[in-house]
C-alpha atoms as a PDB file:
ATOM      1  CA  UNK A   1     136.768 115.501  97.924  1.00  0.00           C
ATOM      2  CA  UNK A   2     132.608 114.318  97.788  1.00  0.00           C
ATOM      3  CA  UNK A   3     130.502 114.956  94.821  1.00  0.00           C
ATOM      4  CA  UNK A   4     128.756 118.053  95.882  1.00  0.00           C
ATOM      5  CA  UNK A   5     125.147 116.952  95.726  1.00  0.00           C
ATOM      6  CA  UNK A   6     122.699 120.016  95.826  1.00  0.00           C
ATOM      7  CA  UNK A   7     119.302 119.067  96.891  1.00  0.00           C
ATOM      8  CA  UNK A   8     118.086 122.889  97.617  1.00  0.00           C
ATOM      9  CA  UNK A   9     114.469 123.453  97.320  1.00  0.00           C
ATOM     10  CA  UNK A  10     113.584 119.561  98.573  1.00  0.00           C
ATOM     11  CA  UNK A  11     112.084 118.558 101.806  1.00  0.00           C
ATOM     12  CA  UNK A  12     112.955 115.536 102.909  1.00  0.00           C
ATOM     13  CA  UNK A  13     110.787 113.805 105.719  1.00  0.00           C
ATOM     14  CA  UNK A  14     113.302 111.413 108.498  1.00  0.00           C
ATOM     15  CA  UNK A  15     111.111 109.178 110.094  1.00  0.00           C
ATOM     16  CA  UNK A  16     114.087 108.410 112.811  1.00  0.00           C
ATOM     17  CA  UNK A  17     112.930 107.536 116.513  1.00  0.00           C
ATOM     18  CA  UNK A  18     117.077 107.279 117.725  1.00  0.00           C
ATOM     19  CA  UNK A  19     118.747 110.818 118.514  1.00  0.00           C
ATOM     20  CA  UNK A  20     121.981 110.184 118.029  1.00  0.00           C
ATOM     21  CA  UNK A  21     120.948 108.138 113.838  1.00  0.00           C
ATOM     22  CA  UNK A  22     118.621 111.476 113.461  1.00  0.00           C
ATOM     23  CA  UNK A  23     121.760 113.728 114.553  1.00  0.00           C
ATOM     24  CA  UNK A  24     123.492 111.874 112.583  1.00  0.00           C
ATOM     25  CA  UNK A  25     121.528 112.240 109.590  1.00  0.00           C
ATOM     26  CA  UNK A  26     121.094 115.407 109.946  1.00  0.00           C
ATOM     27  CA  UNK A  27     124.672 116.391 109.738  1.00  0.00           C
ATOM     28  CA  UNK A  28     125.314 113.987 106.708  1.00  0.00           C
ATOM     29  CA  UNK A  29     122.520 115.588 105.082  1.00  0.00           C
ATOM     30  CA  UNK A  30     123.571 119.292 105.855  1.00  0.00           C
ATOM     31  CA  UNK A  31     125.968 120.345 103.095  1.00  0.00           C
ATOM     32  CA  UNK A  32     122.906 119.721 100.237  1.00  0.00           C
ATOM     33  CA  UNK A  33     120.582 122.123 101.410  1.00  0.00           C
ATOM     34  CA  UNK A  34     118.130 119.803 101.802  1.00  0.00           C
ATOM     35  CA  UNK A  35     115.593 120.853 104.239  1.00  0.00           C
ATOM     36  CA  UNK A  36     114.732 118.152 107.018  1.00  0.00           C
ATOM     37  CA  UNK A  37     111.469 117.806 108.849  1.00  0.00           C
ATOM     38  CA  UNK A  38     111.741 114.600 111.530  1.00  0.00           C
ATOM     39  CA  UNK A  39     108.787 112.024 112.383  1.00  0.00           C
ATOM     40  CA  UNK A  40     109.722 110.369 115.884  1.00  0.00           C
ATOM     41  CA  UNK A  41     107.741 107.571 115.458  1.00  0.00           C
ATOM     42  CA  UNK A  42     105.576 105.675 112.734  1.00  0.00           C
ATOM     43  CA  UNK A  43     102.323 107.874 112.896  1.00  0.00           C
ATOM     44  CA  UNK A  44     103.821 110.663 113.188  1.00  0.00           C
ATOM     45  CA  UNK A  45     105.700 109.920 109.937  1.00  0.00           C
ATOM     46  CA  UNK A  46     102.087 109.209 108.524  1.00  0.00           C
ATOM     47  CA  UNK A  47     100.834 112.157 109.489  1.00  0.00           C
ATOM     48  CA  UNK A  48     103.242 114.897 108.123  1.00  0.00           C
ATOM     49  CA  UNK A  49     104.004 112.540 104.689  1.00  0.00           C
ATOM     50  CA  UNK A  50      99.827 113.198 104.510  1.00  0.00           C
ATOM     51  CA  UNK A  51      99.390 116.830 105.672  1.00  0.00           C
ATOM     52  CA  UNK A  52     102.276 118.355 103.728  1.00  0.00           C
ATOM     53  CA  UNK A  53     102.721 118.090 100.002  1.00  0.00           C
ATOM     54  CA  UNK A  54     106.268 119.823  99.838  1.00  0.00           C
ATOM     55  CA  UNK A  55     107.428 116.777 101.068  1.00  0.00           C
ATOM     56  CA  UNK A  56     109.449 115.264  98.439  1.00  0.00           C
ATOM     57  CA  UNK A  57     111.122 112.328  99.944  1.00  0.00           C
ATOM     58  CA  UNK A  58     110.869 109.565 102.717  1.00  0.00           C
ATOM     59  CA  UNK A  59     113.913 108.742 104.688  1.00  0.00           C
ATOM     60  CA  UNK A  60     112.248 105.627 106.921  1.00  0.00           C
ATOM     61  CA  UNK A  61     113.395 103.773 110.044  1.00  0.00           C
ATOM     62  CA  UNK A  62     112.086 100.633 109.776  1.00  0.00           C
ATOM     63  CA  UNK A  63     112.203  99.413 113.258  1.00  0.00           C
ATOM     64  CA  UNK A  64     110.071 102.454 115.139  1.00  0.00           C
ATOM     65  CA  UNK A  65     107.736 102.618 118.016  1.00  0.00           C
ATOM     66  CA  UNK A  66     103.921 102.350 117.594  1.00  0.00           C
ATOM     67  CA  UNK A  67     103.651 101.699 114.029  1.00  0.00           C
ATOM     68  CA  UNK A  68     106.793 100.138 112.194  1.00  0.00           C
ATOM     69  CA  UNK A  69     108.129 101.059 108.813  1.00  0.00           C
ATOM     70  CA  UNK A  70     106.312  99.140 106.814  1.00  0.00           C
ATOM     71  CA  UNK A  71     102.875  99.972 108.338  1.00  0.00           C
ATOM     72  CA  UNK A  72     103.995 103.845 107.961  1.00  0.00           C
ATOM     73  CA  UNK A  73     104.686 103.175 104.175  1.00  0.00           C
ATOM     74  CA  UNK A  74     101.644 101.068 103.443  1.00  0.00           C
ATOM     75  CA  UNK A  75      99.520 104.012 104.948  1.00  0.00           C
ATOM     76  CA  UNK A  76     101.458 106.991 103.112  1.00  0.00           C
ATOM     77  CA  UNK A  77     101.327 105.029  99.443  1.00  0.00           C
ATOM     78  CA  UNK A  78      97.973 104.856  99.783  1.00  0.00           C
ATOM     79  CA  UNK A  79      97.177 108.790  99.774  1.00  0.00           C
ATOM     80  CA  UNK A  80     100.280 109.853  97.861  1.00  0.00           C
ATOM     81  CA  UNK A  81     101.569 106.998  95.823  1.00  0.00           C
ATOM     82  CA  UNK A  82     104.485 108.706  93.628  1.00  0.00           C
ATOM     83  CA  UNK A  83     106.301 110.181  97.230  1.00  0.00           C
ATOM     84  CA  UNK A  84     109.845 108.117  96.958  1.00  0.00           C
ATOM     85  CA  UNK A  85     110.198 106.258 100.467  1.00  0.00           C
ATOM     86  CA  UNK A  86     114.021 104.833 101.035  1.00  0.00           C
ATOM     87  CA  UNK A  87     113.822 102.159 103.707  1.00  0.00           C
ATOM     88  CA  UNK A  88     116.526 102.361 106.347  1.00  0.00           C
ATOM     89  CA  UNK A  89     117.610  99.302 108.345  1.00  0.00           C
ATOM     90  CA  UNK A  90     120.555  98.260 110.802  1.00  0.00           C
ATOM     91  CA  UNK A  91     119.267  94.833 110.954  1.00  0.00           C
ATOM     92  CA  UNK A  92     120.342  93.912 107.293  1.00  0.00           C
ATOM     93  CA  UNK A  93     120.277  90.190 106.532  1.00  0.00           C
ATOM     94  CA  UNK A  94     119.922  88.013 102.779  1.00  0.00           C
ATOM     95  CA  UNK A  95     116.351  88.735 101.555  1.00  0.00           C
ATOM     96  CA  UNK A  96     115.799  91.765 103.665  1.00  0.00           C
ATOM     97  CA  UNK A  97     116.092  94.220 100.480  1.00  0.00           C
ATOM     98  CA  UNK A  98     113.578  91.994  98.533  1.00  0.00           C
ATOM     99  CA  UNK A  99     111.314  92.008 101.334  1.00  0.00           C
ATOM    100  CA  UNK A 100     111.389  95.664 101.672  1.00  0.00           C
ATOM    101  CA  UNK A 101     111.289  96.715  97.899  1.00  0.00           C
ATOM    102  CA  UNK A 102     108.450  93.997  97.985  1.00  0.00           C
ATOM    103  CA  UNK A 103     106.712  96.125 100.164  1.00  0.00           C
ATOM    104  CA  UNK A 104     106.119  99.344  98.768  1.00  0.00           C
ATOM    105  CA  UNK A 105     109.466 101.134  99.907  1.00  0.00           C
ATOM    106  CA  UNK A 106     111.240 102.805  96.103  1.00  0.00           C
ATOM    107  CA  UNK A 107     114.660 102.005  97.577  1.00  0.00           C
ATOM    108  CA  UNK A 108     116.584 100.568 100.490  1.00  0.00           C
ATOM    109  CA  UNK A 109     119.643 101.674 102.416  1.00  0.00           C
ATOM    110  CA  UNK A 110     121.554  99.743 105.775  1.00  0.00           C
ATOM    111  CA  UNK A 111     122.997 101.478 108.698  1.00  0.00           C
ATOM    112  CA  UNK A 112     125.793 102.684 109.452  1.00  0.00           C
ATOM    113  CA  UNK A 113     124.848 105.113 106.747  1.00  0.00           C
ATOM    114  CA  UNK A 114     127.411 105.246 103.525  1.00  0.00           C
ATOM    115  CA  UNK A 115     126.972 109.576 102.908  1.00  0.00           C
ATOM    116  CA  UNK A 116     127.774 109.247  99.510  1.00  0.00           C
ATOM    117  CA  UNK A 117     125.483 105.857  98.760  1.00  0.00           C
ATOM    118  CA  UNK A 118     122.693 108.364 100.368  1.00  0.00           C
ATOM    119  CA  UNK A 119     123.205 111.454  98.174  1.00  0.00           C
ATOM    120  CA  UNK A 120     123.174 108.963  95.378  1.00  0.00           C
ATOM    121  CA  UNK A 121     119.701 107.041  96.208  1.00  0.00           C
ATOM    122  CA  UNK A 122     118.230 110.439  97.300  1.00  0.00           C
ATOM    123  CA  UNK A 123     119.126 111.877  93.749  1.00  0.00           C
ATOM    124  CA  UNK A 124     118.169 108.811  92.066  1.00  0.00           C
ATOM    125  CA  UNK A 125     114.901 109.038  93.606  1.00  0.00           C
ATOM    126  CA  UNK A 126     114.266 113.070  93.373  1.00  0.00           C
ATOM    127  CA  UNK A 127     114.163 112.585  89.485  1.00  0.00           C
END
């Protein structure tokens, strides 16, 4: 049986351009009463991390259309520093999690998705 991880009260902002990764997501993420608002692309991400402060974590693709990961990140930490922004990545090789903790991401995750490595770095992260 999983650790019960209850994340009730949190918003949690999935910048996630693939369906079937957000669906994904989305299912993994059910069970903690998180709520889930979803950027489609890098602005977009940028936008709604800006124009809502109930946000209270990043969940970010790297690889999305018109404005990568790391561009979305840069812009957000600008305007709201302390927002935690996990990096996710299928394209995971040596020196990838330094660059992207270099970077301004808080923590760093690869795909396929581990549920309970998740819940852990999202709780880690919400304190």
């Amino acid at each position: 049986m999983d650790n019960v991880f209850d994340f009730s009260g949190k918003k949690l902002l999935l910048a996630e351009d693939d369906e079937p990764s957000f669906l994904l997501l989305k299912a993994i993420l059910k069970r903690t009463g998180i709520e889930i608002i979803r950027a489609k692309s890098g602005r977009e991400a940028v936008s709604f991390a800006l124009s809502d402060e109930n946000i209270s974590i990043i969940l970010m693709d790297i690889n999305m259309p018109d404005m990568n990961g790391y561009e979305a990140t840069e812009a957000i930490k600008k305007e709201r520093s302390n927002i935690p922004i996990i990096a996710q990545t299928a394209y995971s090789v040596s020196g990838d999690k330094e660059k992207i903790l270099g970077s301004g991401f808080d923590d760093y995750i690869s795909k396929p998705i581990n549920k309970t490595e998740l819940f852990k770095i999202i709780e880690r992260n919400l304190l």
